[in-house]
C-alpha atoms as a PDB file:
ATOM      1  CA  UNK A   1     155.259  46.739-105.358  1.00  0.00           C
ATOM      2  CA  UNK A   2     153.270  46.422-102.394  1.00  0.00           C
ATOM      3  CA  UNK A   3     149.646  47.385-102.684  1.00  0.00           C
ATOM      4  CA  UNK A   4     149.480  50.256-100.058  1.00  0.00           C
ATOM      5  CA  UNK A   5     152.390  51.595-102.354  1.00  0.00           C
ATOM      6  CA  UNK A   6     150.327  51.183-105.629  1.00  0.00           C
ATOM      7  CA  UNK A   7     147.059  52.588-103.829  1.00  0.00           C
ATOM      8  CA  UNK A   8     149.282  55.672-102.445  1.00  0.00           C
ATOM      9  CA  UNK A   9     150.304  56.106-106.081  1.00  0.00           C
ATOM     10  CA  UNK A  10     147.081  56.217-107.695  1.00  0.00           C
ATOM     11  CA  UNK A  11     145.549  58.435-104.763  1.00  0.00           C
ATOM     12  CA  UNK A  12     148.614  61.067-105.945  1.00  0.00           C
ATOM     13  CA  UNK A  13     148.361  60.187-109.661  1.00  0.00           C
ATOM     14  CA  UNK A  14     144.053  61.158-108.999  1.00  0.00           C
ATOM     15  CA  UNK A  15     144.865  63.935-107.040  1.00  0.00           C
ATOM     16  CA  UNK A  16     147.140  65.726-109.864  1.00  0.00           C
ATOM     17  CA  UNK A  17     143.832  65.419-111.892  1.00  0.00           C
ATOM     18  CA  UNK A  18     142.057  67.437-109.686  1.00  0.00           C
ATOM     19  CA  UNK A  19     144.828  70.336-109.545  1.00  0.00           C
ATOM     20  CA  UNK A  20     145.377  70.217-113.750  1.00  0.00           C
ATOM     21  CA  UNK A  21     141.143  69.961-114.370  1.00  0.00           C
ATOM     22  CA  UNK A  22     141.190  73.381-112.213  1.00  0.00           C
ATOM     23  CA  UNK A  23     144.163  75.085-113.345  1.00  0.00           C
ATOM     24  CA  UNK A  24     143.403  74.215-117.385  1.00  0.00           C
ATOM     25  CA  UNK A  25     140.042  76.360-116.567  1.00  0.00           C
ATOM     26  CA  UNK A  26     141.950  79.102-114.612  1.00  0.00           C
ATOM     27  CA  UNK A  27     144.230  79.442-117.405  1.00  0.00           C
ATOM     28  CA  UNK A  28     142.090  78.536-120.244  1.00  0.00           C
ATOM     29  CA  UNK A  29     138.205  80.152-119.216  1.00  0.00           C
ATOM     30  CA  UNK A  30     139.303  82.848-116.710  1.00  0.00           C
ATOM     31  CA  UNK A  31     142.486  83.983-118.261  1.00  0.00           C
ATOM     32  CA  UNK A  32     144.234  84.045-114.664  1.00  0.00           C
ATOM     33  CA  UNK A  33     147.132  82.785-113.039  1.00  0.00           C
ATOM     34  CA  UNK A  34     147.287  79.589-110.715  1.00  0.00           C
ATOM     35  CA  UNK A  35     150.013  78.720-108.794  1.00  0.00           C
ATOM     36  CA  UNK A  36     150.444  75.140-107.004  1.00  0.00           C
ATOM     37  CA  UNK A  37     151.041  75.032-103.272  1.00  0.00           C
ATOM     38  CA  UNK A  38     153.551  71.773-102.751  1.00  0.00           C
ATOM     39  CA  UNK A  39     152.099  68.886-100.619  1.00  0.00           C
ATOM     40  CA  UNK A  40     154.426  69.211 -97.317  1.00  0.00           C
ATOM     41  CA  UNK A  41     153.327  72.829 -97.244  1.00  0.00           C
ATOM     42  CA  UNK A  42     149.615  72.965 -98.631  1.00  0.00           C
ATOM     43  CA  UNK A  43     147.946  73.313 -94.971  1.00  0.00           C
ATOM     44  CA  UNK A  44     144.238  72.725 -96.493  1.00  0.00           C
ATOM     45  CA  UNK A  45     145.463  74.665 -99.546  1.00  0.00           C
ATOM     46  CA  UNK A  46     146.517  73.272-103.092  1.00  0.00           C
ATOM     47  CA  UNK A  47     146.819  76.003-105.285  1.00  0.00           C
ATOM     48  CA  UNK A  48     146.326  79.553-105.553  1.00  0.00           C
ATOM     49  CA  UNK A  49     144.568  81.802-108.340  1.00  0.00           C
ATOM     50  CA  UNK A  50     145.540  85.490-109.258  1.00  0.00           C
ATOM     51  CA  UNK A  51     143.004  86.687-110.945  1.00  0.00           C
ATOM     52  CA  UNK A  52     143.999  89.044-114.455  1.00  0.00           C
ATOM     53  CA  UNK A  53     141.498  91.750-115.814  1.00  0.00           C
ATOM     54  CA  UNK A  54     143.258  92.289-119.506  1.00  0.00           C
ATOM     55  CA  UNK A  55     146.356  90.942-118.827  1.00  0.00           C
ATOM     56  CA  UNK A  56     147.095  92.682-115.958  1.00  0.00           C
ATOM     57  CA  UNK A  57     146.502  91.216-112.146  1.00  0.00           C
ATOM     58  CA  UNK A  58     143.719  92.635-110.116  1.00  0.00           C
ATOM     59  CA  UNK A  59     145.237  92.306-106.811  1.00  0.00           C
ATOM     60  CA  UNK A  60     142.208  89.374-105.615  1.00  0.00           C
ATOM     61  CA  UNK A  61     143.443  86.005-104.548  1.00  0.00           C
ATOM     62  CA  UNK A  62     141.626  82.831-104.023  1.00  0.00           C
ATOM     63  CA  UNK A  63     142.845  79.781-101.956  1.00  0.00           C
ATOM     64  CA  UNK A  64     141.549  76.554-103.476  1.00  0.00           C
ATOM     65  CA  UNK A  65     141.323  73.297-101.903  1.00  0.00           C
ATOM     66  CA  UNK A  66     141.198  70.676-104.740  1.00  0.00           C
ATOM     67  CA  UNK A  67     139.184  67.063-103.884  1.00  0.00           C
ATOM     68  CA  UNK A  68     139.442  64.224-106.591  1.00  0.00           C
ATOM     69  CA  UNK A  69     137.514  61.439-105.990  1.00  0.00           C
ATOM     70  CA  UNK A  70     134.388  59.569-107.330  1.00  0.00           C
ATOM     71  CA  UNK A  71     130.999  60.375-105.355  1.00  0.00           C
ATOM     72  CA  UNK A  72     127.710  59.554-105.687  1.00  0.00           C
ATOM     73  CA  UNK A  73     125.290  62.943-105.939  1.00  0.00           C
ATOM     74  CA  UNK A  74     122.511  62.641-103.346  1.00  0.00           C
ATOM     75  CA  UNK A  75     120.246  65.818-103.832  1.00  0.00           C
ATOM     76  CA  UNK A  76     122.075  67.313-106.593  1.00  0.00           C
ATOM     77  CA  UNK A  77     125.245  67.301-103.816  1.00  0.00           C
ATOM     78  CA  UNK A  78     128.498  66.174-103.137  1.00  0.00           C
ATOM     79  CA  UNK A  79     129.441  65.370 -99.569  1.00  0.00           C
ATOM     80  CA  UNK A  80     132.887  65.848 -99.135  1.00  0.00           C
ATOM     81  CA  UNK A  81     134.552  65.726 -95.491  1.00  0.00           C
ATOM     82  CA  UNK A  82     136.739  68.632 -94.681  1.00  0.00           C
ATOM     83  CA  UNK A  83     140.517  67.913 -94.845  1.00  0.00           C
ATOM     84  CA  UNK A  84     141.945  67.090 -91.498  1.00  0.00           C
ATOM     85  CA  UNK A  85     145.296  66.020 -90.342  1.00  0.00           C
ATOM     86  CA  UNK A  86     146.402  63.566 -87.704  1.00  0.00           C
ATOM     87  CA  UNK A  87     145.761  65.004 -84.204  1.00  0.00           C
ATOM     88  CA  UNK A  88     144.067  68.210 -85.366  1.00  0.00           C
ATOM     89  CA  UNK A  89     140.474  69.180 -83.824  1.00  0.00           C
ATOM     90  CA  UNK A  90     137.438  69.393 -86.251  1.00  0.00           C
ATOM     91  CA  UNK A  91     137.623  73.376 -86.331  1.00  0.00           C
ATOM     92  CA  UNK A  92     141.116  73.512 -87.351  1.00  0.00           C
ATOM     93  CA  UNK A  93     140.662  73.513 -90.899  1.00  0.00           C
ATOM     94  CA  UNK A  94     137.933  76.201 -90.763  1.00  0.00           C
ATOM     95  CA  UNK A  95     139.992  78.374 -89.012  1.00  0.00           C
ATOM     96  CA  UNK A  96     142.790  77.819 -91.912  1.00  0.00           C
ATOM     97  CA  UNK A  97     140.054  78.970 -94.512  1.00  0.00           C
ATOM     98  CA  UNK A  98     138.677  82.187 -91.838  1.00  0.00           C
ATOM     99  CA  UNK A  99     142.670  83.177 -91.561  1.00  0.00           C
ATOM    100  CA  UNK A 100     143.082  83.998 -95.303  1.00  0.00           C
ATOM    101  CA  UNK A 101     142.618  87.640 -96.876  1.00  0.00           C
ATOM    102  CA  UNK A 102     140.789  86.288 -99.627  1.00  0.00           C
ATOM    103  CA  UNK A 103     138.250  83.586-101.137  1.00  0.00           C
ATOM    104  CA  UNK A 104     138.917  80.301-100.086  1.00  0.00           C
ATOM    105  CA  UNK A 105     136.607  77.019-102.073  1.00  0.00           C
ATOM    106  CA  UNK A 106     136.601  73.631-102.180  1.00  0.00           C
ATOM    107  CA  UNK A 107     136.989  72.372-105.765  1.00  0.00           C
ATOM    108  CA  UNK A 108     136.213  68.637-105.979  1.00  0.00           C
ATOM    109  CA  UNK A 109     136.347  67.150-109.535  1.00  0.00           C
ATOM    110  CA  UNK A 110     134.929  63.747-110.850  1.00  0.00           C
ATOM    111  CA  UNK A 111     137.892  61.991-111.941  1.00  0.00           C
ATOM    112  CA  UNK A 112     135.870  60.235-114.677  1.00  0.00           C
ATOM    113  CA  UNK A 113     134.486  63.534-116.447  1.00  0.00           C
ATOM    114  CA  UNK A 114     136.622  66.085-114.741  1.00  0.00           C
ATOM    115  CA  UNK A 115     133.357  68.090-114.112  1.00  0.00           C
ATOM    116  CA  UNK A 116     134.088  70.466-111.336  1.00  0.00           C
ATOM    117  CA  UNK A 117     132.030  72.106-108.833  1.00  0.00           C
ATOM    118  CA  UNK A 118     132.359  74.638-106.123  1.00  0.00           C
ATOM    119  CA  UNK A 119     131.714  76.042-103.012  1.00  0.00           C
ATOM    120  CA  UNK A 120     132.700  78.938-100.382  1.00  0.00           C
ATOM    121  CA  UNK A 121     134.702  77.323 -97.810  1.00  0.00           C
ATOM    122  CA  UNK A 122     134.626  80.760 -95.583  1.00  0.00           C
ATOM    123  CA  UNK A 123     131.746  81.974 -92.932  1.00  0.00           C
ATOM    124  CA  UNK A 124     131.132  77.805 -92.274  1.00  0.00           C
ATOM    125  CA  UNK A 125     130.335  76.573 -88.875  1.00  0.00           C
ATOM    126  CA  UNK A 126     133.472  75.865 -87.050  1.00  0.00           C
ATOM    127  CA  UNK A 127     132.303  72.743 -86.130  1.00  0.00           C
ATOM    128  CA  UNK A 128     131.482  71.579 -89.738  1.00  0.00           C
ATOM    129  CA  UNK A 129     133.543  68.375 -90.957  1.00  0.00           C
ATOM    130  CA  UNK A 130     131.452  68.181 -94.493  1.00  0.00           C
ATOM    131  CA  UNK A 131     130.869  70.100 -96.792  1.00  0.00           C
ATOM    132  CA  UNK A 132     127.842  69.416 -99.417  1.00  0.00           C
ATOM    133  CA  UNK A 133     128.999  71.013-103.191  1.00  0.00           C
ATOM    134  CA  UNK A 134     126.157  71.721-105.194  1.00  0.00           C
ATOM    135  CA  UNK A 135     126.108  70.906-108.658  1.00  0.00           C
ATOM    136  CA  UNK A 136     124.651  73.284-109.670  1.00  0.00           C
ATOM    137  CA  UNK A 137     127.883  75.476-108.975  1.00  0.00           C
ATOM    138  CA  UNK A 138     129.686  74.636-111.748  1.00  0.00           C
ATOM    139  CA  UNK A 139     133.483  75.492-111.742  1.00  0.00           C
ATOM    140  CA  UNK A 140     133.811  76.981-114.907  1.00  0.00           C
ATOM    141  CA  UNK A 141     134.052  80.345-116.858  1.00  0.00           C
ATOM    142  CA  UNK A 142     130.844  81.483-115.550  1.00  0.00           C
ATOM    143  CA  UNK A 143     131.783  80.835-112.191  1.00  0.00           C
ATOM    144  CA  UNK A 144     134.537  83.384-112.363  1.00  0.00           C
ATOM    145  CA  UNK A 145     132.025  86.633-111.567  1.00  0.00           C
ATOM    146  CA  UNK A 146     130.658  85.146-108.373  1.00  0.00           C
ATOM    147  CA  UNK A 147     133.688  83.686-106.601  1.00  0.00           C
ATOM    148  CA  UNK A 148     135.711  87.405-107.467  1.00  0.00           C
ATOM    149  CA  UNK A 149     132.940  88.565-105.444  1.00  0.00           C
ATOM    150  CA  UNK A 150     134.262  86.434-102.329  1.00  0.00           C
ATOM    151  CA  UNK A 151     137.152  88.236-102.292  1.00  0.00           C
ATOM    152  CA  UNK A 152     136.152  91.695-100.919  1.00  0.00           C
ATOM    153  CA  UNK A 153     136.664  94.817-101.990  1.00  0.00           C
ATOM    154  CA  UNK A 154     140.526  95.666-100.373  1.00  0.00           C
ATOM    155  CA  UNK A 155     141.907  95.131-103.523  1.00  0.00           C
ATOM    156  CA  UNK A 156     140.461  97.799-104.572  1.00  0.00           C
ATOM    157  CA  UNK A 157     140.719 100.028-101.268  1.00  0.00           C
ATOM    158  CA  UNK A 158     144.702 100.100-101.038  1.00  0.00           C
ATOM    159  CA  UNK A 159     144.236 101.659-103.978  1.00  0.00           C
ATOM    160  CA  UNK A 160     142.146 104.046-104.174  1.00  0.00           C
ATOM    161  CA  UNK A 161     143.049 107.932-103.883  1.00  0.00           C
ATOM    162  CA  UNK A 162     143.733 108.589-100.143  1.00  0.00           C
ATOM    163  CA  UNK A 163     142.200 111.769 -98.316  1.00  0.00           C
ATOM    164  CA  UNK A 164     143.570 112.895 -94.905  1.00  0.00           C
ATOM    165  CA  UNK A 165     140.792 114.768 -92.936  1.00  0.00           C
ATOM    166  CA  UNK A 166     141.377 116.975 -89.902  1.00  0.00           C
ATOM    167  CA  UNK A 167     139.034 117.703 -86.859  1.00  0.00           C
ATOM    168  CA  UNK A 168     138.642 121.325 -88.200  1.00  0.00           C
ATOM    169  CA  UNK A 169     136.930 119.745 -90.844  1.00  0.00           C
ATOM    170  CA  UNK A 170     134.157 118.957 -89.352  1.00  0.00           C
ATOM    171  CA  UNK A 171     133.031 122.025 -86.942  1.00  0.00           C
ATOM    172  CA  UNK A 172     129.131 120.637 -87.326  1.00  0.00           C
ATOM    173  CA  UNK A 173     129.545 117.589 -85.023  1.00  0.00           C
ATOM    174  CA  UNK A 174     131.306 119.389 -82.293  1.00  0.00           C
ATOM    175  CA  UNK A 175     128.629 122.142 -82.462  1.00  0.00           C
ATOM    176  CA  UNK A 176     126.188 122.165 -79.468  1.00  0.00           C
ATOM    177  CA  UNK A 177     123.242 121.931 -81.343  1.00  0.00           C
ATOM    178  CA  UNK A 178     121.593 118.961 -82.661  1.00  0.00           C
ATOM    179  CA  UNK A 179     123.377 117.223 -85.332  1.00  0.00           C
ATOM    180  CA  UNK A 180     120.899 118.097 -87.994  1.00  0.00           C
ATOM    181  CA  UNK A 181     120.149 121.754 -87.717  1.00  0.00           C
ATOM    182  CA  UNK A 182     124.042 122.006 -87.497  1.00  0.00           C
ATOM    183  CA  UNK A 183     124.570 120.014 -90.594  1.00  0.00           C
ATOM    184  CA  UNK A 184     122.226 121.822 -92.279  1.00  0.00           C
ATOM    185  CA  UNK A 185     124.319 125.204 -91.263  1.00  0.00           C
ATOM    186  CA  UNK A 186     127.637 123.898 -92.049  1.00  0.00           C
ATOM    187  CA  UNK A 187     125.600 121.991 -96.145  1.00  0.00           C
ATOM    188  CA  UNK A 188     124.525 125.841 -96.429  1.00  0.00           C
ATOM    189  CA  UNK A 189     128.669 127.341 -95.916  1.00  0.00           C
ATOM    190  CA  UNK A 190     129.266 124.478 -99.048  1.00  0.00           C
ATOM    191  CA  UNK A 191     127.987 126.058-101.558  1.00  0.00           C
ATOM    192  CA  UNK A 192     130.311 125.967-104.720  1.00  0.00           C
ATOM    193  CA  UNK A 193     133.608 124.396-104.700  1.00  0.00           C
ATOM    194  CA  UNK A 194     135.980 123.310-107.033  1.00  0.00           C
ATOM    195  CA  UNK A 195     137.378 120.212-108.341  1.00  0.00           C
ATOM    196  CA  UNK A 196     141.089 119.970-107.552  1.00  0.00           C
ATOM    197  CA  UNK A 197     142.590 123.664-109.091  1.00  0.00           C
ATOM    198  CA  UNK A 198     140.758 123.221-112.046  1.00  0.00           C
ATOM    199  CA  UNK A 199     137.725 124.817-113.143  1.00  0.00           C
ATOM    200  CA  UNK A 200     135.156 122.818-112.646  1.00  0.00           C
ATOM    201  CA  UNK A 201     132.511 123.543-109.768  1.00  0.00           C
ATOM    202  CA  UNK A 202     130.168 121.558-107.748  1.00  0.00           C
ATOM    203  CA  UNK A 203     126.871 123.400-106.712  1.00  0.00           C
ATOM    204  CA  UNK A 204     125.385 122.632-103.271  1.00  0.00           C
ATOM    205  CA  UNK A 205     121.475 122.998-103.666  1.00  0.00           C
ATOM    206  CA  UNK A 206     118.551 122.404-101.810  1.00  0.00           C
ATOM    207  CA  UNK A 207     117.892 119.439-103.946  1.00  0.00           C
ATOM    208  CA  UNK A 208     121.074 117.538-102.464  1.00  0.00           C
ATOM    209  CA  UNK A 209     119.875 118.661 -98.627  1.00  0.00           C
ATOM    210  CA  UNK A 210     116.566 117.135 -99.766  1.00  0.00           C
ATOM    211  CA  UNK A 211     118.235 113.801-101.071  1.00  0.00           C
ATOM    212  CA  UNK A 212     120.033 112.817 -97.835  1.00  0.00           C
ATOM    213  CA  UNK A 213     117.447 114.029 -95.606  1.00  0.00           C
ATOM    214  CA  UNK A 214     114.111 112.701 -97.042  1.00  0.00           C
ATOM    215  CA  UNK A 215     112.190 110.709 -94.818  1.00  0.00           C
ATOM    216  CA  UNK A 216     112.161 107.130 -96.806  1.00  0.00           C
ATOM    217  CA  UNK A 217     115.857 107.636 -95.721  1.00  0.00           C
ATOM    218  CA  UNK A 218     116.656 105.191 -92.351  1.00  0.00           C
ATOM    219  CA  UNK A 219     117.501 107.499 -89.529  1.00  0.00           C
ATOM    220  CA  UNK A 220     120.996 105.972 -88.836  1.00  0.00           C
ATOM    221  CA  UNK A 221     121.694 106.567 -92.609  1.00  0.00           C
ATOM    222  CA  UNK A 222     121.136 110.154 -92.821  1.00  0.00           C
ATOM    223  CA  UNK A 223     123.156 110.568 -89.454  1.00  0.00           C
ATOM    224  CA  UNK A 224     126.187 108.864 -91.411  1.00  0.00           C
ATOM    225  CA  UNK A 225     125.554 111.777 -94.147  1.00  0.00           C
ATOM    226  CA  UNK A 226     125.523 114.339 -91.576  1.00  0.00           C
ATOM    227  CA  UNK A 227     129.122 113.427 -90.301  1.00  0.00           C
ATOM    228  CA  UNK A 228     130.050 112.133 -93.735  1.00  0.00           C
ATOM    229  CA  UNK A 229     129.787 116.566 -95.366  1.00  0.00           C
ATOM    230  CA  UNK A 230     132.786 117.099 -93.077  1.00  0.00           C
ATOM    231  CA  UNK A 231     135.029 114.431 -96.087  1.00  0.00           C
ATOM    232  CA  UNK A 232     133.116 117.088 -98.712  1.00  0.00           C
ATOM    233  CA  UNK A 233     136.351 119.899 -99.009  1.00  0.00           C
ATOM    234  CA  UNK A 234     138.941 117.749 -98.425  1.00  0.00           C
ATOM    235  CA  UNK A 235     138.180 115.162-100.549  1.00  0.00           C
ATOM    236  CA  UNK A 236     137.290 117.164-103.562  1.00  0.00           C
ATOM    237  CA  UNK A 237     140.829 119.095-103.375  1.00  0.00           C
ATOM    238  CA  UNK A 238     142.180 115.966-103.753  1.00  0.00           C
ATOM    239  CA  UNK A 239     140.413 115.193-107.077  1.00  0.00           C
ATOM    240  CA  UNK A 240     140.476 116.395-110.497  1.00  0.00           C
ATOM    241  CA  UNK A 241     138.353 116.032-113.517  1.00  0.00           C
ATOM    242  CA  UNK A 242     139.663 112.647-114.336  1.00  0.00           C
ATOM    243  CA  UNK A 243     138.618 111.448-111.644  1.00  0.00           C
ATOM    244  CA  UNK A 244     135.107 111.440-112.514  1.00  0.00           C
ATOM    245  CA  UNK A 245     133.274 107.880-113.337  1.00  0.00           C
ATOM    246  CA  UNK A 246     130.246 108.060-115.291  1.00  0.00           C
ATOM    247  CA  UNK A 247     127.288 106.220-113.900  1.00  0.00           C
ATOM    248  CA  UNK A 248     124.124 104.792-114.846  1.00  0.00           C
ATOM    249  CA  UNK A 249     121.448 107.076-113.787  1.00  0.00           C
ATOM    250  CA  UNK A 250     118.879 105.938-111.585  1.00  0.00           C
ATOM    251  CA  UNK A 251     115.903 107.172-112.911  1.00  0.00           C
ATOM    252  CA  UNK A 252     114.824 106.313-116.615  1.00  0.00           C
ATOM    253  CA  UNK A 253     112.928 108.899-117.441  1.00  0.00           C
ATOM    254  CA  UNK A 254     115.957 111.447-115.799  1.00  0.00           C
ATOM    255  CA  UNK A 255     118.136 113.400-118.586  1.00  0.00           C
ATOM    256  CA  UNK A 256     120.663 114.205-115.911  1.00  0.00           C
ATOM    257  CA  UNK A 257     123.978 112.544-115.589  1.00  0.00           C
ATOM    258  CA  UNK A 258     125.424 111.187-112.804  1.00  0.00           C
ATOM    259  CA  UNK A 259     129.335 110.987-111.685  1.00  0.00           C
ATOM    260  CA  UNK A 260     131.406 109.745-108.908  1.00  0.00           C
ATOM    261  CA  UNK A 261     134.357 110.261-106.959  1.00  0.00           C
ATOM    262  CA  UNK A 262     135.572 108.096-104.572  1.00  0.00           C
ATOM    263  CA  UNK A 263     138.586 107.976-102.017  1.00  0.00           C
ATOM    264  CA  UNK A 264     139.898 106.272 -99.251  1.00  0.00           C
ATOM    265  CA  UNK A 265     139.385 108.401 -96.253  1.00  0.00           C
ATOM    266  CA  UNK A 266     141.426 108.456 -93.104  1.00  0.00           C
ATOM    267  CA  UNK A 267     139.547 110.516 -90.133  1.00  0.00           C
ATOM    268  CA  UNK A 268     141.040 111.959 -86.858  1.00  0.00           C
ATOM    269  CA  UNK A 269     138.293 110.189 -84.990  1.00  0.00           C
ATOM    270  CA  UNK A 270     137.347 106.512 -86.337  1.00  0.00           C
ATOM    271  CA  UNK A 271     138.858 103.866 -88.691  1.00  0.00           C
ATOM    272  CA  UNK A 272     139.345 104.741 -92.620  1.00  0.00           C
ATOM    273  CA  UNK A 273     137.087 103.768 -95.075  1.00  0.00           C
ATOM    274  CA  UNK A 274     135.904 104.610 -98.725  1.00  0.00           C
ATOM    275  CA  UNK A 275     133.496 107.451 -99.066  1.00  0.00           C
ATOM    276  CA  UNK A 276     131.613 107.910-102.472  1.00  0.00           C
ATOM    277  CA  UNK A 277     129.997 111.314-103.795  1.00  0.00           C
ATOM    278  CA  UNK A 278     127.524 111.336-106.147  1.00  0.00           C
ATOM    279  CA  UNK A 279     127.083 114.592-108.419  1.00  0.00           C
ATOM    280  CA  UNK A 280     124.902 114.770-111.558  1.00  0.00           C
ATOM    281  CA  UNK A 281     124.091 117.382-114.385  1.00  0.00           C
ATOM    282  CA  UNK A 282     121.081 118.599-116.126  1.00  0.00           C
ATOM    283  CA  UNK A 283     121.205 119.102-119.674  1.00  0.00           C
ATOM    284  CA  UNK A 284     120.742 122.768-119.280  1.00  0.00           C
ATOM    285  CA  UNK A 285     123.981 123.279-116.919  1.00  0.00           C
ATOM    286  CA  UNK A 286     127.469 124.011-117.814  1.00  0.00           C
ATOM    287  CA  UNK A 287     129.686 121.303-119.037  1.00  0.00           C
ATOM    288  CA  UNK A 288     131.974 122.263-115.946  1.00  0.00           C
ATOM    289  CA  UNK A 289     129.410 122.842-113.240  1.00  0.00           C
ATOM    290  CA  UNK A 290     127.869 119.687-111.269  1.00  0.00           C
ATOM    291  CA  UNK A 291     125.462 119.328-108.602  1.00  0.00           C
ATOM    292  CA  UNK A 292     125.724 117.555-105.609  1.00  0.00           C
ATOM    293  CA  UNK A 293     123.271 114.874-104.911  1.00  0.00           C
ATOM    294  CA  UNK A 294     124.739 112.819-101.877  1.00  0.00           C
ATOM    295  CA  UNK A 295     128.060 111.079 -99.908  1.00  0.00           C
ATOM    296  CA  UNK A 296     127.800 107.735 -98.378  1.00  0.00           C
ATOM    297  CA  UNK A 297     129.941 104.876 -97.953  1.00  0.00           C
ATOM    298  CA  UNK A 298     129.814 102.080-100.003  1.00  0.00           C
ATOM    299  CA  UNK A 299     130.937  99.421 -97.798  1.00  0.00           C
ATOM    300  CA  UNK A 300     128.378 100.342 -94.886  1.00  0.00           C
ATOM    301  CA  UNK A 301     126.564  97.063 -94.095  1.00  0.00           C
ATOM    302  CA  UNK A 302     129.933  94.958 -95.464  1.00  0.00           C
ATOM    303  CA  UNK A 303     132.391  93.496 -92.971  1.00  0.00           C
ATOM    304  CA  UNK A 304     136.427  94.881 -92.594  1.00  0.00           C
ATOM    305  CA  UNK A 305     137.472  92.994 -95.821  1.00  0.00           C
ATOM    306  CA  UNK A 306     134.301  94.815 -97.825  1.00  0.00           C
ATOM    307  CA  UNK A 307     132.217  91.111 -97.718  1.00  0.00           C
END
């Protein structure tokens, strides 16, 4: 056997390594799924994971590029050059990675230990051919939390309760007054509606004008609450009482507690996103009645894929 043949058969046996060293902790330490990309069709991807929350998938993917090879740490980091095929330009394999709805990391594993480390192979400069791998990114159970995070939030988006507004729902913004004084009108028409048909009531008080209007509030924010009380009716016809999450209030000293709703929201005027309202009760109130304390969006300062 010639000795390109034996080298080409050790780089492969090394490689496979790699791929088990990160699927045994997928499996094993995240409890997830990993499926192997084949080598004529990997295209700066070896494997995927599909991550499980209790045995059931979650609807996140991450794209994993798996390096096996021994390399001497300089600064607590691995160098490893970006994957690169014959005839390809330097930003091709970034713009692989920035294609996929998703995480995508470079894995590299020490073929000695099988120690694994990470990093984010998305948002690099396109003209990067190295990437350096910290160690102290360790690919492991841990790392599970932070690389999840990579992947955004529209796995949870497409499913989310969807809410279909109208332009005759909000009258305020095609007023000819100022935006506020006319929010501030149409907040004031609010006052009690209920959840869905059943009986439960949300109270519109000055304390929830007060919240989204207070001055320690940035000017653009309160401007997206303004047009944001248009989503108020719709959205909470399209709710019931299980649809209320509990949340931790924000105050310690505060006996009130604080619920959410949340829906995907398609308006007649701009693109869809998810709107959140935030009610809370007082010890003293009804076990049905809530008060309303704001509406915002929760992916505001994120980008399309919520990252």
């Amino acid at each position: 056997m010639s000795k390109r043949k034996w080298s080409g058969l050790a780089k492969q046996r090394q490689g496979q390594l790699g791929v088990n060293a990160v699927e045994r902790v997928v499996l094993q330490e995240w409890a997830s799924r990993w499926q192997s990309v084949d080598a004529h069709n990997d295209d700066g991807v070896d494997g995927l994971i599909f991550l499980e929350r209790s045995g059931n998938l979650t609807g996140q993917i991450i794209y994993v590029q798996v390096k096996c090879h021994q390399i001497v740490p300089v600064d607590n980091r691995i160098r490893v050059q970006l994957p690169k095929t014959q005839g390809e330009k330097p930003t091709d394999p970034w713009r692989r990675w920035e294609r996929l709805i998703g995480a995508a990391i470079l894995v590299h594993v020490d073929p000695a230990t099988l120690d694994s480390h990470w990093i984010d192979l998305q948002g690099l400069p396109s003209s990067q051919e190295a990437v350096d791998v910290p160690l102290a990114q360790k690919f492991d159970r841990d790392a599970r939390h932070t690389i999840a995070k990579l992947c955004g939030t529209l796995h949870r988006d497409v499913v989310a309760k969807k809410v279909q507004t109208t332009a005759s729902d909000f009258p305020h913004l095609r007023s000819c007054d100022h935006i506020q004084p006319a929010s501030r009108q149409f907040y004031r028409e609010l006052r009690e509606i209920r959840i869905g048909d059943s009986d439960y009531q949300v109270i519109f008080t000055r304390e929830g004008w007060r919240h989204i209007t207070r001055p320690k509030r940035p000017e653009l924010t309160r401007f997206q609450s303004f047009v944001l009380l248009g989503v108020i009716r719709p959205l909470l016809a399209a709710m019931s009482p299980s649809d209320l999450k509990m949340q931790p209030t924000p105050h310690v000293k505060t006996l009130d507690e604080y619920f959410i709703l949340k829906a995907l929201v398609v308006f007649p005027f701009r693109q869809a996103s998810v709107v959140k309202i935030v009610l809370h009760r007082a010890p003293t109130d009804e076990p049905n009645h809530f008060r309303f304390h704001t509406i915002y969006e929760p992916r505001r300062r994120k980008a399309i894929a919520g990252k």
